[in-house]
PDB file of N, CA and C in Angstrom:
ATOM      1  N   UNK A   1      55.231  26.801 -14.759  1.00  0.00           N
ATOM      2  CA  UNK A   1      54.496  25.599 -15.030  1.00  0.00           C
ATOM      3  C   UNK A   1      53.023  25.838 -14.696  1.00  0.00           C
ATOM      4  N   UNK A   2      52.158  25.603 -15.736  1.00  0.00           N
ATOM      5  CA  UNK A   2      50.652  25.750 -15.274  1.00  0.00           C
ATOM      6  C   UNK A   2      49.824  24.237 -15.208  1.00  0.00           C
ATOM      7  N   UNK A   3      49.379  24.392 -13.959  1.00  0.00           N
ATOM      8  CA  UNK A   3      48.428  23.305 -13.597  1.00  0.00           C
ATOM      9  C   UNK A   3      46.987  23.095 -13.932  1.00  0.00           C
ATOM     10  N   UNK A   4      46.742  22.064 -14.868  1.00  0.00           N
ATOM     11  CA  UNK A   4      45.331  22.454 -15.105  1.00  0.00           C
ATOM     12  C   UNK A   4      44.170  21.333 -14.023  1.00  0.00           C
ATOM     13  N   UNK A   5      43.172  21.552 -13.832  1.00  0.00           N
ATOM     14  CA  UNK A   5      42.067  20.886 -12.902  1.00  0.00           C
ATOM     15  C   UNK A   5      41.706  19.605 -14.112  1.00  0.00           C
ATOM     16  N   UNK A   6      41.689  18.551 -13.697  1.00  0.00           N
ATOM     17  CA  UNK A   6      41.437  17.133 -14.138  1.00  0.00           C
ATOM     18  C   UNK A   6      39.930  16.596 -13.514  1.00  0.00           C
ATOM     19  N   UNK A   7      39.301  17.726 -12.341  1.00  0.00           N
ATOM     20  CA  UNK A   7      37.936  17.046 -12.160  1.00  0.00           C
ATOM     21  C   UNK A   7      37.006  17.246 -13.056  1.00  0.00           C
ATOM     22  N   UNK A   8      36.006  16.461 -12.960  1.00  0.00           N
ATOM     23  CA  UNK A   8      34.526  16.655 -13.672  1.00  0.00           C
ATOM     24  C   UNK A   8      33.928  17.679 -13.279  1.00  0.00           C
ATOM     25  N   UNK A   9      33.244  18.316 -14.233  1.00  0.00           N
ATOM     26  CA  UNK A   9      33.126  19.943 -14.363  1.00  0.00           C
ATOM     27  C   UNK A   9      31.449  19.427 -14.190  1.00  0.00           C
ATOM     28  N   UNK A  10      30.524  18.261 -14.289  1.00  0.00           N
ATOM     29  CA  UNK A  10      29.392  18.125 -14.554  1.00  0.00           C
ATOM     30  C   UNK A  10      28.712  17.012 -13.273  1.00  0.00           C
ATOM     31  N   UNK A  11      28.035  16.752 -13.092  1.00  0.00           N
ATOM     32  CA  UNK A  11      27.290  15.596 -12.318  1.00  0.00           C
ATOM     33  C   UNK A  11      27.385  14.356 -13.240  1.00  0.00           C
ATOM     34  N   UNK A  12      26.578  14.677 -14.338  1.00  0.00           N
ATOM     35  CA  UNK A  12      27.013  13.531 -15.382  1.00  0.00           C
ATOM     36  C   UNK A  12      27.981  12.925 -15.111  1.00  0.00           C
ATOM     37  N   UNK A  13      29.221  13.727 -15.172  1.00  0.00           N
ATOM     38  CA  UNK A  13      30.464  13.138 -14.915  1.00  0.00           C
ATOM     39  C   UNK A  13      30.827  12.774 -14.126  1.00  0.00           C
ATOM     40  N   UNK A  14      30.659  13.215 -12.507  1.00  0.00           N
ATOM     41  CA  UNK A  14      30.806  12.986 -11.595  1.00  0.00           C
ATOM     42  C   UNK A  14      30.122  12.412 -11.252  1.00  0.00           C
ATOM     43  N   UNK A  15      28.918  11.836 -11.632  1.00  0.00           N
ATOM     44  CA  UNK A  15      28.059  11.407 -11.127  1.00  0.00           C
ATOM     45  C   UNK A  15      26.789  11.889  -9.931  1.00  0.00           C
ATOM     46  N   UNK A  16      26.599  10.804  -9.005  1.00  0.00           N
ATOM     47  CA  UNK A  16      25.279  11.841  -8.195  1.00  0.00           C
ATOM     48  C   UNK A  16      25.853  12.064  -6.878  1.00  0.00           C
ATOM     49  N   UNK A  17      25.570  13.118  -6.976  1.00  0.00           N
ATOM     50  CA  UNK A  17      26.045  14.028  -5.438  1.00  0.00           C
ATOM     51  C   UNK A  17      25.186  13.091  -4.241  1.00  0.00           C
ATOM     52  N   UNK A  18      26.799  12.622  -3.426  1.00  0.00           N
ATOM     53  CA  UNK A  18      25.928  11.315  -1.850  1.00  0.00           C
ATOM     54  C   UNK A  18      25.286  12.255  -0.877  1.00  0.00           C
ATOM     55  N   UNK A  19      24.380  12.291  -0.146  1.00  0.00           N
ATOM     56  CA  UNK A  19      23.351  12.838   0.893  1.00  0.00           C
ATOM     57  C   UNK A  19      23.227  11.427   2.098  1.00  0.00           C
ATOM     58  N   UNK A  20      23.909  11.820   3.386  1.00  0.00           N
ATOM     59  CA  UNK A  20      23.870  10.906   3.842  1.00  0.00           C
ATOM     60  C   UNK A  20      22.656  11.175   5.016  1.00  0.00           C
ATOM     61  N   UNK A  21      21.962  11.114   5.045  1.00  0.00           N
ATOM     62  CA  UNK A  21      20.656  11.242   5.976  1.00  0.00           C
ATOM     63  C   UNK A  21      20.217  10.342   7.029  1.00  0.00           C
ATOM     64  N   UNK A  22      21.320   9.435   7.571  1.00  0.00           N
ATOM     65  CA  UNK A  22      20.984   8.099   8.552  1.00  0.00           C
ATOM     66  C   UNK A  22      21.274   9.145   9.427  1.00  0.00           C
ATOM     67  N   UNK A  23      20.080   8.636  10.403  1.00  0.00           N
ATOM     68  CA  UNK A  23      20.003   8.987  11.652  1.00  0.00           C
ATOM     69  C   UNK A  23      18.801  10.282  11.402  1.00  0.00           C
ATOM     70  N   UNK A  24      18.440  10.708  10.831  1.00  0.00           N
ATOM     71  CA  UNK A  24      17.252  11.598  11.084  1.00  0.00           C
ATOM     72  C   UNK A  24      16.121  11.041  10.447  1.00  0.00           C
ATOM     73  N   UNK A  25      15.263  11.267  10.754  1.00  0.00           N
ATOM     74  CA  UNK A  25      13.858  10.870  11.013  1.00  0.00           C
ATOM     75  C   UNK A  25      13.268  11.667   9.994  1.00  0.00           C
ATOM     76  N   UNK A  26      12.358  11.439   9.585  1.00  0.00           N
ATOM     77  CA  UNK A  26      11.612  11.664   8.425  1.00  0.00           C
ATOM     78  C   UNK A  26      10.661  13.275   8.885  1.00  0.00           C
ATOM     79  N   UNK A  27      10.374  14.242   7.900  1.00  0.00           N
ATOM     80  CA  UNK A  27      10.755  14.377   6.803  1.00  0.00           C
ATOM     81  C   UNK A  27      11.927  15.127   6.318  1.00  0.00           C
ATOM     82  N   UNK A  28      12.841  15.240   7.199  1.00  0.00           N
ATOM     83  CA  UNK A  28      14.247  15.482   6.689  1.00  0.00           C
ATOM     84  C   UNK A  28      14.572  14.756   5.883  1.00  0.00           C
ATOM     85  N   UNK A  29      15.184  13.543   5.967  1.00  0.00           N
ATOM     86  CA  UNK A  29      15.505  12.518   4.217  1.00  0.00           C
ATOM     87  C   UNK A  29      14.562  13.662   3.280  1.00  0.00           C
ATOM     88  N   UNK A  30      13.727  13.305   2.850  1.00  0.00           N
ATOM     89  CA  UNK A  30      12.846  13.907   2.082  1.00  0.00           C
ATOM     90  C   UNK A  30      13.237  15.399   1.649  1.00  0.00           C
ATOM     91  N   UNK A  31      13.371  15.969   2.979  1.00  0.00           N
ATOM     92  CA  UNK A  31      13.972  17.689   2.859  1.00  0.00           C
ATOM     93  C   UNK A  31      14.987  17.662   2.171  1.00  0.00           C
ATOM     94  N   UNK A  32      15.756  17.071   2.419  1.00  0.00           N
ATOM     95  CA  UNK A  32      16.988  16.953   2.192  1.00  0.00           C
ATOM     96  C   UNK A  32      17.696  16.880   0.952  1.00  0.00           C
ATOM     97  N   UNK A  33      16.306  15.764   0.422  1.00  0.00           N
ATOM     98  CA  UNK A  33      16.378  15.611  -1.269  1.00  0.00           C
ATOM     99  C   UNK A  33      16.083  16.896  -1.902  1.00  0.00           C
ATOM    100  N   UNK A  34      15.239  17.341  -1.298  1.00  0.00           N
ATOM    101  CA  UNK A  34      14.696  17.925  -2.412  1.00  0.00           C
ATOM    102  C   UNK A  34      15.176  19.293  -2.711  1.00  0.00           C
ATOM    103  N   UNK A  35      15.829  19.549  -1.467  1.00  0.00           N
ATOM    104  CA  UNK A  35      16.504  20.357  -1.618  1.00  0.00           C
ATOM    105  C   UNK A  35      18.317  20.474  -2.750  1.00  0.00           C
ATOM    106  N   UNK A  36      18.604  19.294  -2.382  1.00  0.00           N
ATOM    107  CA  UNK A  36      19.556  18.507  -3.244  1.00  0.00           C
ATOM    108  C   UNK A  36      19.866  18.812  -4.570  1.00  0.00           C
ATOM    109  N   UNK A  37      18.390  18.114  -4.916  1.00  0.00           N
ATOM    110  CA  UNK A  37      18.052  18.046  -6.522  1.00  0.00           C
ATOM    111  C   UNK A  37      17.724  19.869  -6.823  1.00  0.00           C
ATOM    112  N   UNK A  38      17.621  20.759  -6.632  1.00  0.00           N
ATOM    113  CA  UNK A  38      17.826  22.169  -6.877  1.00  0.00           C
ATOM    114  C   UNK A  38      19.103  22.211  -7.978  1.00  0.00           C
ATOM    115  N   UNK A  39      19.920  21.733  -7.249  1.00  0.00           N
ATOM    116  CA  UNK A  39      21.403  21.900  -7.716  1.00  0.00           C
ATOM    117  C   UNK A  39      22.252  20.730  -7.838  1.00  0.00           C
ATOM    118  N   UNK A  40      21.708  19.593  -8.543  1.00  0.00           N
ATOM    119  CA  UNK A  40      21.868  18.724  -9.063  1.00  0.00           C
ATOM    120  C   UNK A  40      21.358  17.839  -9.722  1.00  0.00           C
ATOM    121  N   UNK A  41      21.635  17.017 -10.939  1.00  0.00           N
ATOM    122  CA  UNK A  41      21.028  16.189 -11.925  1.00  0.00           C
ATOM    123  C   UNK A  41      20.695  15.028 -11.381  1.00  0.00           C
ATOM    124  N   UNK A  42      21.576  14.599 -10.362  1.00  0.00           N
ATOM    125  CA  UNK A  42      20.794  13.505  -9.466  1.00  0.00           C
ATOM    126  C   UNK A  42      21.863  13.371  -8.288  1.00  0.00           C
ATOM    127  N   UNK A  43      21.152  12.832  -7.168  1.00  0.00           N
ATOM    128  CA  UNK A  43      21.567  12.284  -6.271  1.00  0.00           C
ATOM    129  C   UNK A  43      21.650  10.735  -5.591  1.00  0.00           C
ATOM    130  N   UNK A  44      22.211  10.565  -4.727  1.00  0.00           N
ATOM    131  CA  UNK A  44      22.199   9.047  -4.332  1.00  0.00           C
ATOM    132  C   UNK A  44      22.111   9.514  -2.637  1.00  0.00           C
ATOM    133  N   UNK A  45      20.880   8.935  -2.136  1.00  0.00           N
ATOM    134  CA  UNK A  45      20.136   9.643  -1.014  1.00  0.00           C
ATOM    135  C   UNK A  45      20.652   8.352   0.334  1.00  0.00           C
ATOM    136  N   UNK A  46      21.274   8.738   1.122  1.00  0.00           N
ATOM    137  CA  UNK A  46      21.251   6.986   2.171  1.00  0.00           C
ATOM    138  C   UNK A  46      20.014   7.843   3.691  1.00  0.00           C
ATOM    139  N   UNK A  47      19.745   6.836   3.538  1.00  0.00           N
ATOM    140  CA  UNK A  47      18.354   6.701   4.580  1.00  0.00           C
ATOM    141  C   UNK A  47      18.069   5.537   5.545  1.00  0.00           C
ATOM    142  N   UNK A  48      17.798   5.873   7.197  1.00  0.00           N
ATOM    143  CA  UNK A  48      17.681   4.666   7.712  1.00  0.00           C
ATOM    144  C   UNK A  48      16.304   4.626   8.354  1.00  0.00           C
ATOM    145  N   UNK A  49      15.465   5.506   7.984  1.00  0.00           N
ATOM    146  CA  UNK A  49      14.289   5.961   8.478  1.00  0.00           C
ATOM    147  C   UNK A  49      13.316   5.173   7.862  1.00  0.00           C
ATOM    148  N   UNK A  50      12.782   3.748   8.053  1.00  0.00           N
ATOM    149  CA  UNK A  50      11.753   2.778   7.378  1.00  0.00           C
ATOM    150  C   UNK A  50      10.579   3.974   6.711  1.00  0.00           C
ATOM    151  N   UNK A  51      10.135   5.070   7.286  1.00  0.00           N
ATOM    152  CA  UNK A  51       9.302   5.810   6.524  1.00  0.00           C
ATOM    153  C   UNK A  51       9.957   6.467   5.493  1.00  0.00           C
ATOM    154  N   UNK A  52      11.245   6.619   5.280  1.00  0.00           N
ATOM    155  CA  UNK A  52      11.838   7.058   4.052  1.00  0.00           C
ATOM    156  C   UNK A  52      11.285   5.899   2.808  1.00  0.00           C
ATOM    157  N   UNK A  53      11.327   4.976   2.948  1.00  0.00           N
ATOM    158  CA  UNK A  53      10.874   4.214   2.101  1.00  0.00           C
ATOM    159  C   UNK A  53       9.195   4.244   1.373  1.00  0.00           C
ATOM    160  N   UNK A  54       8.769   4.963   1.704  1.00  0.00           N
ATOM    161  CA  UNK A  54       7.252   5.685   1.655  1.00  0.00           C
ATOM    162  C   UNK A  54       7.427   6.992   1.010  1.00  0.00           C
ATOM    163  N   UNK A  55       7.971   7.888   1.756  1.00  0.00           N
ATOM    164  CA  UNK A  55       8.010   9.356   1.486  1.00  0.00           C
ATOM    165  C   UNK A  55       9.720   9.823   0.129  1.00  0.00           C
ATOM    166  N   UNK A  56       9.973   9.169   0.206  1.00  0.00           N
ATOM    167  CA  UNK A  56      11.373   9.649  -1.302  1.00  0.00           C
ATOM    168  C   UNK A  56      10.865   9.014  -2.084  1.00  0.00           C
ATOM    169  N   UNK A  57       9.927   7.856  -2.763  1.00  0.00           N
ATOM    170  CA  UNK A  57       9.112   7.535  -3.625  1.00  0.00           C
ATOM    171  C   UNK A  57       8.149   8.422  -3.910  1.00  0.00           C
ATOM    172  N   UNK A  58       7.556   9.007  -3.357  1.00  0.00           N
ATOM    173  CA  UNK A  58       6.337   9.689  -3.463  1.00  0.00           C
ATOM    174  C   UNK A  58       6.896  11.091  -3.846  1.00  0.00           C
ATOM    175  N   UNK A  59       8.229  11.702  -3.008  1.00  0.00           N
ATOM    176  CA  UNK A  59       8.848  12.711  -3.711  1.00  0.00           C
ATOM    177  C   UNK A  59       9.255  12.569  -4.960  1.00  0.00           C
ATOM    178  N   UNK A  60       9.804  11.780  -5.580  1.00  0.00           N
ATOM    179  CA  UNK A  60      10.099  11.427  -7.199  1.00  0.00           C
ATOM    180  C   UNK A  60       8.885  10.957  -7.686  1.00  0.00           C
ATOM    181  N   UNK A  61       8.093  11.029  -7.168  1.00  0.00           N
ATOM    182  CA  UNK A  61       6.941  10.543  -8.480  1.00  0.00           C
ATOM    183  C   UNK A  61       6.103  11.797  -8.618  1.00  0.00           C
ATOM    184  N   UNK A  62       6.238  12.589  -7.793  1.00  0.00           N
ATOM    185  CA  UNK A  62       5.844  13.824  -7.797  1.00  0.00           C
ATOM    186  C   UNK A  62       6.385  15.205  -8.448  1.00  0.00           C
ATOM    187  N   UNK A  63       7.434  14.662  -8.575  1.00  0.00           N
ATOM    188  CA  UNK A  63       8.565  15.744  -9.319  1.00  0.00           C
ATOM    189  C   UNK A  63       8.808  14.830 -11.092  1.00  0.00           C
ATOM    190  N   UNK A  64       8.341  14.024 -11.339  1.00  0.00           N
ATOM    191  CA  UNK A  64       8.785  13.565 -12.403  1.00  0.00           C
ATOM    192  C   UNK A  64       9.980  12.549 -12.344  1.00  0.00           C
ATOM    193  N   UNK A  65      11.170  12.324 -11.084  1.00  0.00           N
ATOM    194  CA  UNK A  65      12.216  11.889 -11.315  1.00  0.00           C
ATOM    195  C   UNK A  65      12.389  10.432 -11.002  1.00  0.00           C
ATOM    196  N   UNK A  66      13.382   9.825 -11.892  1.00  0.00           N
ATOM    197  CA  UNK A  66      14.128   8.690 -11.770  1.00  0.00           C
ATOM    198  C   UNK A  66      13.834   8.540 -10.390  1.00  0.00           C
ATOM    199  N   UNK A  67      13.889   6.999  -9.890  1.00  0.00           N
ATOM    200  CA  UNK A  67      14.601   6.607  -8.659  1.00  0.00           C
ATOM    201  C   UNK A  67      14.886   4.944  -8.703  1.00  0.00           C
ATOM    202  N   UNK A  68      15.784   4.867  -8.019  1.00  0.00           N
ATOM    203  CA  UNK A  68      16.032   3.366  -7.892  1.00  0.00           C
ATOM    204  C   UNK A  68      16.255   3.402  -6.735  1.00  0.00           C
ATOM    205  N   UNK A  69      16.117   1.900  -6.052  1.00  0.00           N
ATOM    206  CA  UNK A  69      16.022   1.776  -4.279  1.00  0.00           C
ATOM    207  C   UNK A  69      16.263   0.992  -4.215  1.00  0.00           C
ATOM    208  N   UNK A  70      17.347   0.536  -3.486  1.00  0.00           N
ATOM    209  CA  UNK A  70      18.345  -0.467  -2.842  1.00  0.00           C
ATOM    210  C   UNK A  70      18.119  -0.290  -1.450  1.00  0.00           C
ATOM    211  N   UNK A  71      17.671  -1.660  -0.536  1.00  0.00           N
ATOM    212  CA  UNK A  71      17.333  -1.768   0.503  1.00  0.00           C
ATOM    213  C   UNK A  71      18.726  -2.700   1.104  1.00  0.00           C
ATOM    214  N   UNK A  72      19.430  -1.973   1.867  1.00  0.00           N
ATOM    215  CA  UNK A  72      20.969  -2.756   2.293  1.00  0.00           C
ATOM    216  C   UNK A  72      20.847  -2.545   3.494  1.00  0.00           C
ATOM    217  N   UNK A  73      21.314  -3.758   4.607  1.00  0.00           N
ATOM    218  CA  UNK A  73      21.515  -3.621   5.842  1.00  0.00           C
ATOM    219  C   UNK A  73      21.474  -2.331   6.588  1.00  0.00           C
ATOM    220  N   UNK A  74      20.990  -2.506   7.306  1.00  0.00           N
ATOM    221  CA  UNK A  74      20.469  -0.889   8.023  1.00  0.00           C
ATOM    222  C   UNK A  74      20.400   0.151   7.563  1.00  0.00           C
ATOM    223  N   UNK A  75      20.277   0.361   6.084  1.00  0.00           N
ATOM    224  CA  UNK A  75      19.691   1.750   5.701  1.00  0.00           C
ATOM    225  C   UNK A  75      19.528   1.270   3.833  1.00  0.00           C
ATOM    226  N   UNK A  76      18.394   2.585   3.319  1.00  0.00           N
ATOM    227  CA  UNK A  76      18.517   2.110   1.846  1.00  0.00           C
ATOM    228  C   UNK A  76      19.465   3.412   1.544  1.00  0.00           C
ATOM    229  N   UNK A  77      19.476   2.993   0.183  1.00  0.00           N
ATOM    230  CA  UNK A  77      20.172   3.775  -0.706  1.00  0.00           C
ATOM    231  C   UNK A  77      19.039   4.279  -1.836  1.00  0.00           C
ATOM    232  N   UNK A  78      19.181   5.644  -2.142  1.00  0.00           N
ATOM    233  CA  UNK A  78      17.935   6.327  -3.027  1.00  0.00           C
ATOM    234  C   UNK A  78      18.626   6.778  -4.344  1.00  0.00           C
ATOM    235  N   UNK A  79      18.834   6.479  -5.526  1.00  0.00           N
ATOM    236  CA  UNK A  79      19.454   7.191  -6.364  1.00  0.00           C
ATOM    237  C   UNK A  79      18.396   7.907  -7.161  1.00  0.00           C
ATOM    238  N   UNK A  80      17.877   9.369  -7.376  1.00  0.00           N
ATOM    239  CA  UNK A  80      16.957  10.075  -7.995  1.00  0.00           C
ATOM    240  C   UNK A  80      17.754  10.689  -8.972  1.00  0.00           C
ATOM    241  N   UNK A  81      17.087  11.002  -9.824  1.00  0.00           N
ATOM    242  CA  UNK A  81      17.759  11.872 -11.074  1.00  0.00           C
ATOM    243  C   UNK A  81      16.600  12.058 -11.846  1.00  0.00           C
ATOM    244  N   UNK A  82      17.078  13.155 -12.539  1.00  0.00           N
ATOM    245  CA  UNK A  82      16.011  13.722 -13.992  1.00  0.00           C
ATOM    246  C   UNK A  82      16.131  13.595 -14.905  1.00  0.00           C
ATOM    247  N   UNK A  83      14.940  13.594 -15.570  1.00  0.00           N
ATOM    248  CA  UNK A  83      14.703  12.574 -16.380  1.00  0.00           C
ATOM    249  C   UNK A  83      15.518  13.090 -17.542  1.00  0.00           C
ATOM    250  N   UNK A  84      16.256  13.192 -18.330  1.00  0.00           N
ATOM    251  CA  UNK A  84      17.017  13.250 -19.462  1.00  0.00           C
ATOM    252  C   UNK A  84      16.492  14.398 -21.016  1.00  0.00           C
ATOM    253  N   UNK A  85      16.581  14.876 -21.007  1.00  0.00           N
ATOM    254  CA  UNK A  85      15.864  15.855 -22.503  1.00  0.00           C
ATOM    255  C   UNK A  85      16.180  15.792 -23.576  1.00  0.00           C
TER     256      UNK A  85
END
């Protein structure tokens, strides 16, 4: 009997790789991304560092990428991605 793999072979598909970054202090969040996005189409970044909210904007506007920012009880949420071709 052969078993075949049923996961998503893509980010697309899978969507964006989570980076959970609460609890470190800035500019790790930031590091963290950017290192991230190397090897992925996007991510969804969690951050509890109020200067993250300054510095992962300024990283995506600097790189060209998507972001959306959701500010939720004690930490945001960063979803970055590139831009599409």
């Amino acid at each position: 009997m052969t078993t075949r793999r049923t996961e998503p072979e893509t980010d697309e598909v899978a969507g964006p790789a989570r980076i959970d970054t609460r609890g470190l202090k800035c500019p790790w969040p930031v590091l963290r991304a950017a290192r991230e996005m190397r090897q992925h189409e996007a991510i969804l970044l969690l951050a509890d560092d109020p200067v993250a909210l300054i510095d992962v904007p300024a990283l995506a506007q600097a790189h060209g990428w998507s972001l959306d920012v959701r500010e939720l009880p004690g930490h945001a949420e960063f979803r970055i991605g590139r831009p599409r071709t």
